[in-house]
N, C-alpha and C. Protein backbone atom coordinates (compact mmCIF):
# COMPACT_ATOMS: atom_id res chain seq x y z
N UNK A 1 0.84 -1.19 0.00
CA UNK A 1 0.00 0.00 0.00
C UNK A 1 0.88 1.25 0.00
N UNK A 2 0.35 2.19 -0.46
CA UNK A 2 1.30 3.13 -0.95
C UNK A 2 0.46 4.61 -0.12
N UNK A 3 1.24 4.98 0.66
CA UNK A 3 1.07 6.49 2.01
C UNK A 3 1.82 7.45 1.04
N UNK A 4 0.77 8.44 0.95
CA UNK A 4 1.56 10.16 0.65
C UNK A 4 1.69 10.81 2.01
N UNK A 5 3.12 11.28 1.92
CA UNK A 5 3.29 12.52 2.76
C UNK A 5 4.07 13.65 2.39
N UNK A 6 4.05 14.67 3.51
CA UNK A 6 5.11 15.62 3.34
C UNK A 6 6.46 15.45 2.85
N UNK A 7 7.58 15.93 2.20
CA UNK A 7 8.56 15.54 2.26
C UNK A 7 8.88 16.19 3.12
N UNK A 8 10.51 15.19 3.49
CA UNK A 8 10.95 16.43 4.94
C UNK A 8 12.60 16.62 3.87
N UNK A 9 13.42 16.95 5.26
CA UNK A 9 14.82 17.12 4.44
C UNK A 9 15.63 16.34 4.59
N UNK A 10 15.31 15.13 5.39
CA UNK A 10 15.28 13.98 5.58
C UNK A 10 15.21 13.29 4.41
N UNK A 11 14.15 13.34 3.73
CA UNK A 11 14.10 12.83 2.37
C UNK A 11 15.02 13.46 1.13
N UNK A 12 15.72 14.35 1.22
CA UNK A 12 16.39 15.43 0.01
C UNK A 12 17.57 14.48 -0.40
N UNK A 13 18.21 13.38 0.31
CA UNK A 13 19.43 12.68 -0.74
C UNK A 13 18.57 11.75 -1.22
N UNK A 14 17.79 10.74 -1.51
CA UNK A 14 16.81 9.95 -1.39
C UNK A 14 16.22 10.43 -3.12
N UNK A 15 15.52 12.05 -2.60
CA UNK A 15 15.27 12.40 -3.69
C UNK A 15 15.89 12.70 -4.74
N UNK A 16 16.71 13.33 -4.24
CA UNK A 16 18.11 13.66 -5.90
C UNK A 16 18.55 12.70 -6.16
N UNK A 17 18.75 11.23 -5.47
CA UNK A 17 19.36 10.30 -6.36
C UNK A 17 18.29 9.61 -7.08
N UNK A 18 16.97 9.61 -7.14
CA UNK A 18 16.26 9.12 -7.32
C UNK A 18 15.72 9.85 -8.90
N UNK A 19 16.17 11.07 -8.82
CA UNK A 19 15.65 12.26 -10.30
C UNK A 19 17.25 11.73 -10.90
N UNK A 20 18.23 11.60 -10.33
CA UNK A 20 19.61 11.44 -10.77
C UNK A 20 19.43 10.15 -11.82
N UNK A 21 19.02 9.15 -11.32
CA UNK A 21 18.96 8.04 -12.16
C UNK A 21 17.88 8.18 -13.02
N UNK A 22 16.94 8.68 -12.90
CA UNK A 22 15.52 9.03 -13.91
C UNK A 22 15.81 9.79 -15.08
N UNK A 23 17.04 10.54 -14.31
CA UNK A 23 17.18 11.56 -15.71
C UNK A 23 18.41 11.08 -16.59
N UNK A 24 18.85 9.97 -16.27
CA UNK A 24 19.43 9.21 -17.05
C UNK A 24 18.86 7.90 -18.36
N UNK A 25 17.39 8.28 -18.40
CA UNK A 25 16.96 7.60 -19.11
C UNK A 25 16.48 9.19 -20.16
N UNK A 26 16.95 9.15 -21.92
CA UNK A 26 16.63 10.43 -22.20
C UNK A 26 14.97 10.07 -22.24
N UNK A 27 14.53 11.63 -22.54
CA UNK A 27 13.13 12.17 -22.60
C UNK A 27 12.11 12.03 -21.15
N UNK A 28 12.55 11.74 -19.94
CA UNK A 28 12.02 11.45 -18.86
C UNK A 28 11.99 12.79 -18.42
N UNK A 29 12.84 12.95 -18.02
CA UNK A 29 13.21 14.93 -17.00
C UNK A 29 13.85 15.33 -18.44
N UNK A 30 14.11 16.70 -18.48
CA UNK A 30 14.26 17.85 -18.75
C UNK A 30 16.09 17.91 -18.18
N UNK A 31 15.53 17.80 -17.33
CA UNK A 31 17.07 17.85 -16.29
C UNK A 31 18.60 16.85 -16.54
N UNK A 32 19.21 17.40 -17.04
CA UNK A 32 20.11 15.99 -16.97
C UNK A 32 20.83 15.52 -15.89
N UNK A 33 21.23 14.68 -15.87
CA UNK A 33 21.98 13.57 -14.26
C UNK A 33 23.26 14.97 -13.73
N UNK A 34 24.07 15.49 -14.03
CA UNK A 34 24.77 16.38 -13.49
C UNK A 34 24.24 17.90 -13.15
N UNK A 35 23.33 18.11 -13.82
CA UNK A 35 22.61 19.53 -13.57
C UNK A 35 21.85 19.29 -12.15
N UNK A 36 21.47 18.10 -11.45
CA UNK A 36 20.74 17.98 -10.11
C UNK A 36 21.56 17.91 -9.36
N UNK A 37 21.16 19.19 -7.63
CA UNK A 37 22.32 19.24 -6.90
C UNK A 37 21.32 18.47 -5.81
N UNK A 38 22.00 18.01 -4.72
CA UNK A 38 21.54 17.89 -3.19
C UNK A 38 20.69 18.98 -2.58
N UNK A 39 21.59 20.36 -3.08
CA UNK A 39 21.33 21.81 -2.55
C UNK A 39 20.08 22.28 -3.02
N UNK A 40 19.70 22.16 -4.58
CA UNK A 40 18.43 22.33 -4.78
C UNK A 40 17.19 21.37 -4.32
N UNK A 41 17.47 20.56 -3.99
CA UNK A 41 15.96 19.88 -3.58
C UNK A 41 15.72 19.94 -2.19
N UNK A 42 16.94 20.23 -1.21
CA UNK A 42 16.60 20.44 0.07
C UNK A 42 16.19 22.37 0.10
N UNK A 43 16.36 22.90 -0.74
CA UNK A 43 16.42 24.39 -0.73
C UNK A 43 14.76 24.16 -1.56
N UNK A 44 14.40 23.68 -2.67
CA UNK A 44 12.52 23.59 -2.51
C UNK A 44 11.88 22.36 -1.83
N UNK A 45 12.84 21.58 -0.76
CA UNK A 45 11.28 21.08 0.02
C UNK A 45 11.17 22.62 1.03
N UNK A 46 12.26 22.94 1.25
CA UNK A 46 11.72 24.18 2.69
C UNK A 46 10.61 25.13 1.68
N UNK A 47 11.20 25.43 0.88
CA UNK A 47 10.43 26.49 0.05
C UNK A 47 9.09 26.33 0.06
N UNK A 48 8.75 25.21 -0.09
CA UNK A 48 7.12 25.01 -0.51
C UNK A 48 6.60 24.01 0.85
N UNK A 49 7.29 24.10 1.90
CA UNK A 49 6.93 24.05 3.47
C UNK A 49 5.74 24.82 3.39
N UNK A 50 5.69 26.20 2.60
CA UNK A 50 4.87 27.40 3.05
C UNK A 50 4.40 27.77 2.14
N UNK A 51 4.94 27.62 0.88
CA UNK A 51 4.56 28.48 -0.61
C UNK A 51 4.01 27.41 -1.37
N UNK A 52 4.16 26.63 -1.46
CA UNK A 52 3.35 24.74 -1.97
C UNK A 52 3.21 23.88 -1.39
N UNK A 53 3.27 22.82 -2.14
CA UNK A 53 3.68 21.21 -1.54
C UNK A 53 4.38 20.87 -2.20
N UNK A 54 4.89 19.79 -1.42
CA UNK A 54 5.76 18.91 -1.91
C UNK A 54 5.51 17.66 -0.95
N UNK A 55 5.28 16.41 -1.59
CA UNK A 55 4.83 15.31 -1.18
C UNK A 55 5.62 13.96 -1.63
N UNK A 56 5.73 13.19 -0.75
CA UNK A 56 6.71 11.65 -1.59
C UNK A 56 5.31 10.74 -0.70
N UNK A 57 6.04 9.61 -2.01
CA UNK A 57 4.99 8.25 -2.18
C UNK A 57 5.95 7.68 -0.87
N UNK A 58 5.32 6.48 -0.06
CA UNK A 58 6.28 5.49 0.92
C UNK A 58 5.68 4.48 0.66
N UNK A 59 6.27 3.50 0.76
CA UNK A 59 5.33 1.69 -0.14
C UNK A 59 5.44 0.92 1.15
N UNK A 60 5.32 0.26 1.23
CA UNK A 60 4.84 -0.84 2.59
C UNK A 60 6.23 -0.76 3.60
N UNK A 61 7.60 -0.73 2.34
CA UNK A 61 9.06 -1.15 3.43
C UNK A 61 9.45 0.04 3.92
N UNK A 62 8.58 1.05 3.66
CA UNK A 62 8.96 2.36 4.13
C UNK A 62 10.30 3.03 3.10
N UNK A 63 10.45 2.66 1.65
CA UNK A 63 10.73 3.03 1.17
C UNK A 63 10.22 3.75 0.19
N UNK A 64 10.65 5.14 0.17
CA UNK A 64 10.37 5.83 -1.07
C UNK A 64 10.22 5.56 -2.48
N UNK A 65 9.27 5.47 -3.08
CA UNK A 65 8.88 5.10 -4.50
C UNK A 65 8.55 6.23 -5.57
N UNK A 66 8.28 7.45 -5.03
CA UNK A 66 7.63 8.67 -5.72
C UNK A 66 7.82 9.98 -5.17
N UNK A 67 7.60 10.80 -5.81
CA UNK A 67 7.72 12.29 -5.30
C UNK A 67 6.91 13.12 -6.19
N UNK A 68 6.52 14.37 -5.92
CA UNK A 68 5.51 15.08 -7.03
C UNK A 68 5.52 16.46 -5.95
N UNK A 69 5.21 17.83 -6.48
CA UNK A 69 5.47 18.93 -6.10
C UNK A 69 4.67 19.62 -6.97
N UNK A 70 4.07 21.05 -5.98
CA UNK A 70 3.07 21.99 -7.09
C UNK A 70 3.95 22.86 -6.10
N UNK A 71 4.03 24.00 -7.11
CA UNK A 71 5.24 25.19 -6.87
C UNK A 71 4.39 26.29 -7.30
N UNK A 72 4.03 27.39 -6.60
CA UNK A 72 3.41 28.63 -7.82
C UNK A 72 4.56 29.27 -8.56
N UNK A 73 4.18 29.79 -9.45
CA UNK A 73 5.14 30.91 -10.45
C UNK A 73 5.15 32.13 -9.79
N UNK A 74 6.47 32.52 -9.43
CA UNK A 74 6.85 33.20 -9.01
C UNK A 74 6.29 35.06 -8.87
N UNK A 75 6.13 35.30 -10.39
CA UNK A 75 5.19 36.58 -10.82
C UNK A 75 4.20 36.74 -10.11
N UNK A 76 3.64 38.01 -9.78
CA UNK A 76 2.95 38.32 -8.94
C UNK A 76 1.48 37.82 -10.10
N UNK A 77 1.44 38.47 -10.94
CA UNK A 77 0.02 38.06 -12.14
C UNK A 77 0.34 36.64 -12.47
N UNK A 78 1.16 36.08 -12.24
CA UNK A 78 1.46 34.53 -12.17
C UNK A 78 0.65 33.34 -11.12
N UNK A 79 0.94 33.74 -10.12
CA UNK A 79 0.73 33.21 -8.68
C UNK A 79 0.06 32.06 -8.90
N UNK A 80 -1.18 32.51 -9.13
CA UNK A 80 -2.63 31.80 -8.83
C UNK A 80 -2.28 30.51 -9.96
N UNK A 81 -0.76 30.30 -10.88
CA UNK A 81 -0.33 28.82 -11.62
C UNK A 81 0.49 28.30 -10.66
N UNK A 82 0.55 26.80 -10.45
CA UNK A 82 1.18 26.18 -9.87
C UNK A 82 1.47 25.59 -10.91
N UNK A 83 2.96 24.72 -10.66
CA UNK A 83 3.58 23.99 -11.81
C UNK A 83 3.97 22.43 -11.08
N UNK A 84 3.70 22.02 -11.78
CA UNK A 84 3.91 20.54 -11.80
C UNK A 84 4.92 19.57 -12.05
N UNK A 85 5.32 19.20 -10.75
CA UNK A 85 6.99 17.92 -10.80
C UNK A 85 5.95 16.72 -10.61
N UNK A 86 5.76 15.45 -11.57
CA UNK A 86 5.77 14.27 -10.66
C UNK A 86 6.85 13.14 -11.00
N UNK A 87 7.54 12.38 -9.83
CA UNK A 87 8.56 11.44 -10.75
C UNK A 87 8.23 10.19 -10.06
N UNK A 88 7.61 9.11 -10.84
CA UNK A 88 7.94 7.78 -9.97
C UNK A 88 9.10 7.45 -10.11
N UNK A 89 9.27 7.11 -8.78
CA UNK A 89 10.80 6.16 -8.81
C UNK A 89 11.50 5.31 -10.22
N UNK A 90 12.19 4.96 -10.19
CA UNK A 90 13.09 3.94 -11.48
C UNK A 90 12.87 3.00 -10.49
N UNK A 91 11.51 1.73 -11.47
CA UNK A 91 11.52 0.57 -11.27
C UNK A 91 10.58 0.65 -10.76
N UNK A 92 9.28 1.76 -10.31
CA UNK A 92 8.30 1.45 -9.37
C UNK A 92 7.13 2.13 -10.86
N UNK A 93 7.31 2.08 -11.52
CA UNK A 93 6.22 2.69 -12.36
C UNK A 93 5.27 1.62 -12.76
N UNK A 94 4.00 2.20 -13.07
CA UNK A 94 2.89 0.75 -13.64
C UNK A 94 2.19 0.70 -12.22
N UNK A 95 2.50 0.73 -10.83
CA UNK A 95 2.33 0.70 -9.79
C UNK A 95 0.61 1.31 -9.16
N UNK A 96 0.90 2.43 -9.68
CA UNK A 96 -0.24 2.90 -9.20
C UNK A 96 -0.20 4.53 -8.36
N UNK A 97 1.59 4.41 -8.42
CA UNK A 97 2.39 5.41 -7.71
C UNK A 97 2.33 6.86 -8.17
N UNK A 98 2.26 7.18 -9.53
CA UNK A 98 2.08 8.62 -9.64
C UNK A 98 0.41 8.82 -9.92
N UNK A 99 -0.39 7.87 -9.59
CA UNK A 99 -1.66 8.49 -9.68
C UNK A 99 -2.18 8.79 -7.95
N UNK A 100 -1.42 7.81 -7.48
CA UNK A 100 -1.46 8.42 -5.82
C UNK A 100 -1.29 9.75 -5.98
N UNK A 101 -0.03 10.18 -6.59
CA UNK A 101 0.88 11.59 -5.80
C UNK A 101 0.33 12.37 -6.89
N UNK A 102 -0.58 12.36 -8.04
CA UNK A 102 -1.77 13.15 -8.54
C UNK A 102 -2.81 13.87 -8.23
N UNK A 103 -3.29 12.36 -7.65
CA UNK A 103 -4.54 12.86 -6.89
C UNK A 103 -4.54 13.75 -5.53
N UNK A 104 -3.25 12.95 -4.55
CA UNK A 104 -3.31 13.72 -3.35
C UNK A 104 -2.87 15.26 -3.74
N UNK A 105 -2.27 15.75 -4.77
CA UNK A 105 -1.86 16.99 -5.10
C UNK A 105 -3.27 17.88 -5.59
N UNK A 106 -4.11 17.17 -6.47
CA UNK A 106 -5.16 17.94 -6.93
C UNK A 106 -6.14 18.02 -6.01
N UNK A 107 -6.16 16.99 -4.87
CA UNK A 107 -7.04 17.18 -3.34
C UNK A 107 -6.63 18.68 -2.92
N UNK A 108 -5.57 19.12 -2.97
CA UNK A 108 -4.30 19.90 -2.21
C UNK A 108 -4.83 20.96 -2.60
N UNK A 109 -4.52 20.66 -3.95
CA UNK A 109 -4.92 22.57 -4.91
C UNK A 109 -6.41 22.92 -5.00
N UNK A 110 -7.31 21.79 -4.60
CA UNK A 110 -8.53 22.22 -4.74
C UNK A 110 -9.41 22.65 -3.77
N UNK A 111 -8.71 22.53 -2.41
CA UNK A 111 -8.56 23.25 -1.08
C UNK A 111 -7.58 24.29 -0.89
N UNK A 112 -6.93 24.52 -1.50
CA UNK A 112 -6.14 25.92 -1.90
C UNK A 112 -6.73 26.74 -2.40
N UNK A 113 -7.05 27.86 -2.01
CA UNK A 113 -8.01 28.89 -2.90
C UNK A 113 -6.56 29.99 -3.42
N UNK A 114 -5.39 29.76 -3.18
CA UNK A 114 -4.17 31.04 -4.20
C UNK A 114 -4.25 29.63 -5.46
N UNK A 115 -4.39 28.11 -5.48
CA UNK A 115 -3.93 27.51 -6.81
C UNK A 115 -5.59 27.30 -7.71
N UNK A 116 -5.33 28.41 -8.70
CA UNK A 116 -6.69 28.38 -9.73
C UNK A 116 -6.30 27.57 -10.81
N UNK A 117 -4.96 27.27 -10.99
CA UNK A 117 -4.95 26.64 -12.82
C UNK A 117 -3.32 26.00 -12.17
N UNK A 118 -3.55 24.21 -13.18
CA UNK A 118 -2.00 23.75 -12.20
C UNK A 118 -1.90 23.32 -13.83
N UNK A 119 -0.14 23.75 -14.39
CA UNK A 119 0.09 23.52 -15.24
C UNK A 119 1.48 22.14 -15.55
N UNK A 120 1.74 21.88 -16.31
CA UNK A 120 3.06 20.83 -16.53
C UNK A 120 3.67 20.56 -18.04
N UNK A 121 4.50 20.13 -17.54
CA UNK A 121 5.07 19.80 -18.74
C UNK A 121 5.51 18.27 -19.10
N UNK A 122 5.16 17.33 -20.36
CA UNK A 122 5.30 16.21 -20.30
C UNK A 122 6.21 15.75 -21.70
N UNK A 123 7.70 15.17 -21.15
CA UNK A 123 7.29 14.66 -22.69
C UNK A 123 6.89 14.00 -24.07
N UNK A 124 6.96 14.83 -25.13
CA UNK A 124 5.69 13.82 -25.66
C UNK A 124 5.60 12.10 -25.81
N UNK A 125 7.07 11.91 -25.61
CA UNK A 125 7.60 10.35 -26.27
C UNK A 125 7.81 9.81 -24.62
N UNK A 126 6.53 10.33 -23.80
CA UNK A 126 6.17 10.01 -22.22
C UNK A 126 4.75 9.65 -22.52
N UNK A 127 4.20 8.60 -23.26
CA UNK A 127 2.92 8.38 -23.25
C UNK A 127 1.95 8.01 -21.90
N UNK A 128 3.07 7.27 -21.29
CA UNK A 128 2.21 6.90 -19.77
C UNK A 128 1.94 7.63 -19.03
N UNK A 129 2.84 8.93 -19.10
CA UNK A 129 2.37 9.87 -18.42
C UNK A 129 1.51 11.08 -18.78
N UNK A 130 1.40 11.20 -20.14
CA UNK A 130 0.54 11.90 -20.33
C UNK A 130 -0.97 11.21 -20.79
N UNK A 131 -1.12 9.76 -20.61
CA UNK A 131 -2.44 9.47 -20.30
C UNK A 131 -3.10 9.20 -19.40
N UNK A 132 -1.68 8.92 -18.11
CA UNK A 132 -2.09 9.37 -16.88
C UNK A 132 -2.96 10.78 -16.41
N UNK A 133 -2.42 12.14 -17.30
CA UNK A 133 -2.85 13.39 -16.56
C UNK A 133 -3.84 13.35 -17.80
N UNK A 134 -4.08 12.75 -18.97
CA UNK A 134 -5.57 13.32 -19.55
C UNK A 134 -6.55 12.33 -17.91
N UNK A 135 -6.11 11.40 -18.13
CA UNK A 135 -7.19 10.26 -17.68
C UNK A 135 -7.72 11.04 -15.97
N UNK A 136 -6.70 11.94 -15.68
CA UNK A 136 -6.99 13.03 -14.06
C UNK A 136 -7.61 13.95 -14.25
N UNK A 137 -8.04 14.47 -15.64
CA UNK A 137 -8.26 15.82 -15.72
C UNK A 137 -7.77 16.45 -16.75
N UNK A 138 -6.41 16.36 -17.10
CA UNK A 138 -5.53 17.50 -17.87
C UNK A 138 -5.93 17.79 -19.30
N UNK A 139 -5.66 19.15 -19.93
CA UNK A 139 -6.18 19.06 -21.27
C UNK A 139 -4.62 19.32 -21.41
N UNK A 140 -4.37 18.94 -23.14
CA UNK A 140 -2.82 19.90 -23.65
C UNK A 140 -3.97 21.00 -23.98
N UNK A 141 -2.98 22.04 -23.88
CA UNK A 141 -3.14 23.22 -23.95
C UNK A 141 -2.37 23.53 -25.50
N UNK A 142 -0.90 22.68 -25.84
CA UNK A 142 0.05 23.28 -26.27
C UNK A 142 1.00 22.41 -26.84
N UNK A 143 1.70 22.68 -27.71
CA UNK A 143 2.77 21.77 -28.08
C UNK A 143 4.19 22.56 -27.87
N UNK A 144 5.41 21.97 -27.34
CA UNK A 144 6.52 23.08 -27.81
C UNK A 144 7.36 22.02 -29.16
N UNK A 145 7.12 22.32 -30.55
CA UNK A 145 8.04 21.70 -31.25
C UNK A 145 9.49 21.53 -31.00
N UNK A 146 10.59 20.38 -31.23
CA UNK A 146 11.58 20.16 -30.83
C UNK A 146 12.14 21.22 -29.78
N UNK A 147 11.36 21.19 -28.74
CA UNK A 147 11.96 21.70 -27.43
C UNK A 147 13.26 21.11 -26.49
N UNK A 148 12.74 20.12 -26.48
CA UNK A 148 14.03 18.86 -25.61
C UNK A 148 15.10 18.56 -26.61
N UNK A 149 16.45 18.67 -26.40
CA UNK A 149 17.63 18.50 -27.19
C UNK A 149 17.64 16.92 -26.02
N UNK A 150 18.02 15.76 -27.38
CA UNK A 150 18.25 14.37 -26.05
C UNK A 150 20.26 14.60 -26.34
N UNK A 151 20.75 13.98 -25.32
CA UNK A 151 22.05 13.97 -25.42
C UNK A 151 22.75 13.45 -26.49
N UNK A 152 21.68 12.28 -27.62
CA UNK A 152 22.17 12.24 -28.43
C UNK A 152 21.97 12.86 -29.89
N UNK A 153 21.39 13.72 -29.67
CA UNK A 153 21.20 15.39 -30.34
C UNK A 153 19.78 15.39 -31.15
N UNK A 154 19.36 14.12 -30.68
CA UNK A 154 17.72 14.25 -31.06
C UNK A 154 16.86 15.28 -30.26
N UNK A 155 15.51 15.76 -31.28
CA UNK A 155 14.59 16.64 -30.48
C UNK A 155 13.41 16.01 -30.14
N UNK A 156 12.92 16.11 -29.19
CA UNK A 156 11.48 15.59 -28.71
C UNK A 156 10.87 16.95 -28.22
N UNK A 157 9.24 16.61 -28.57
CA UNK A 157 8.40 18.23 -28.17
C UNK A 157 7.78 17.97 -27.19
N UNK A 158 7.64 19.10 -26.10
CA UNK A 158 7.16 18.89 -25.10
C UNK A 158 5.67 19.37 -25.00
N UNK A 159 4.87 18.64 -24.20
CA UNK A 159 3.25 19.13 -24.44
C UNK A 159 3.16 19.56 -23.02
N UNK A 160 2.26 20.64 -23.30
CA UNK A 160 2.18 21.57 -22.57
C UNK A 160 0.48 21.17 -22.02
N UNK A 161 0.24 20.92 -20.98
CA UNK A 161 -0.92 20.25 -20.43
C UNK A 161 -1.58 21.12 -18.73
N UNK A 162 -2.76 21.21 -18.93
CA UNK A 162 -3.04 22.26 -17.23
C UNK A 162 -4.59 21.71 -17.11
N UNK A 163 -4.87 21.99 -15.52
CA UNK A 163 -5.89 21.39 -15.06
C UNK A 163 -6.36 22.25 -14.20
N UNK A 164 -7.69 22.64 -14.02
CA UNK A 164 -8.27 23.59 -13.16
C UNK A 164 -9.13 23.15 -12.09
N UNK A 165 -8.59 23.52 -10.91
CA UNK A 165 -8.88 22.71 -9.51
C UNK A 165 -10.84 23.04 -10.01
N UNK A 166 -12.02 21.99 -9.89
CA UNK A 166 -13.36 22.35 -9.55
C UNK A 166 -13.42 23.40 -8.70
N UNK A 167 -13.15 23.44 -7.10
CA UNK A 167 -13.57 24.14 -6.55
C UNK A 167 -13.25 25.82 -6.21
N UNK A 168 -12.28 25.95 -7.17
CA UNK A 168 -11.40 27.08 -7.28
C UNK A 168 -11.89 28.15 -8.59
N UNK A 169 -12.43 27.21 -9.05
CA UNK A 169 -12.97 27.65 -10.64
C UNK A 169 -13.60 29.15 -10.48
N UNK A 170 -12.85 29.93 -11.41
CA UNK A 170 -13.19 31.46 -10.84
C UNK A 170 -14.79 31.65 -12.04
């Protein structure tokens, strides 16, 4: 059975090695394996202590399987977008794991009255995951043509996909 919670900072090496190896598969993250520090993921779980969430999956052994985060945009005429991290673990996908850390996020934002519109980015040659977020809600909004450079100098486009909490609905 699979528990969402808070992340703490406790969880921050856990998590970077966990995006570290993910982003070693191309078209998964955005991010590549050396661009992720320790420093940034313990510097946004505090961040969104107060300004978001940030939530990890725990599976029966009390090991971490998932993580997912809604962040607002920074801009003041921005705000009211939250943006969208979700990563299942390497090796825990198919599970059931990022529709946990979906749902408990869109519970989140839809009792949030600052998150009106939660946006993301997927990419496109990520089918599971983007029939995961139609099958939650999400519309694409958007395509970005050859946006993603892969390391081996291929382009993949990223779709641009957002979901508007029901109860927030202005």
């Amino acid at each position: 059975m699979i528990q969402i919670r808070q992340a703490t900072i406790g969880d921050a090496t856990a998590l970077w090695k966990a995006e570290v190896e993910t982003a070693q598969t191309p078209g998964r993250l955005v991010s590549r394996p050396q661009e992720l520090t320790l420093a940034s993921f313990e510097f946004r779980i505090r961040e969104l202590e107060t300004a978001g969430c940030y939530v990890v999956a725990v599976d029966d052994t009390n090991g971490l399987c998932g993580h997912a985060l809604l962040e607002p945009m920074s801009l003041e005429a921005l705000r009211h977008v939250f943006r969208l991290t979700v990563v299942v673990h390497p090796g825990r996908t198919g599970c059931g794991i990022g529709t946990a850390l979906l749902t408990h996020l869109q519970d989140w934002a839809s009792s949030n009255a600052d998150a009106l519109k939660i946006e993301l980015m997927a990419r496109a040659t990520n089918l599971g995951a983007i029939r995961l977020y139609e099958r939650l809600g999400f519309a694409e909004e958007g395509r970005f043509r050859d946006r993603v450079r892969l390391p081996n100098g291929d382009f993949i486009d990223d779709v641009a996909m957002a979901w508007f909490p029901p109860s927030n609905a202005g």
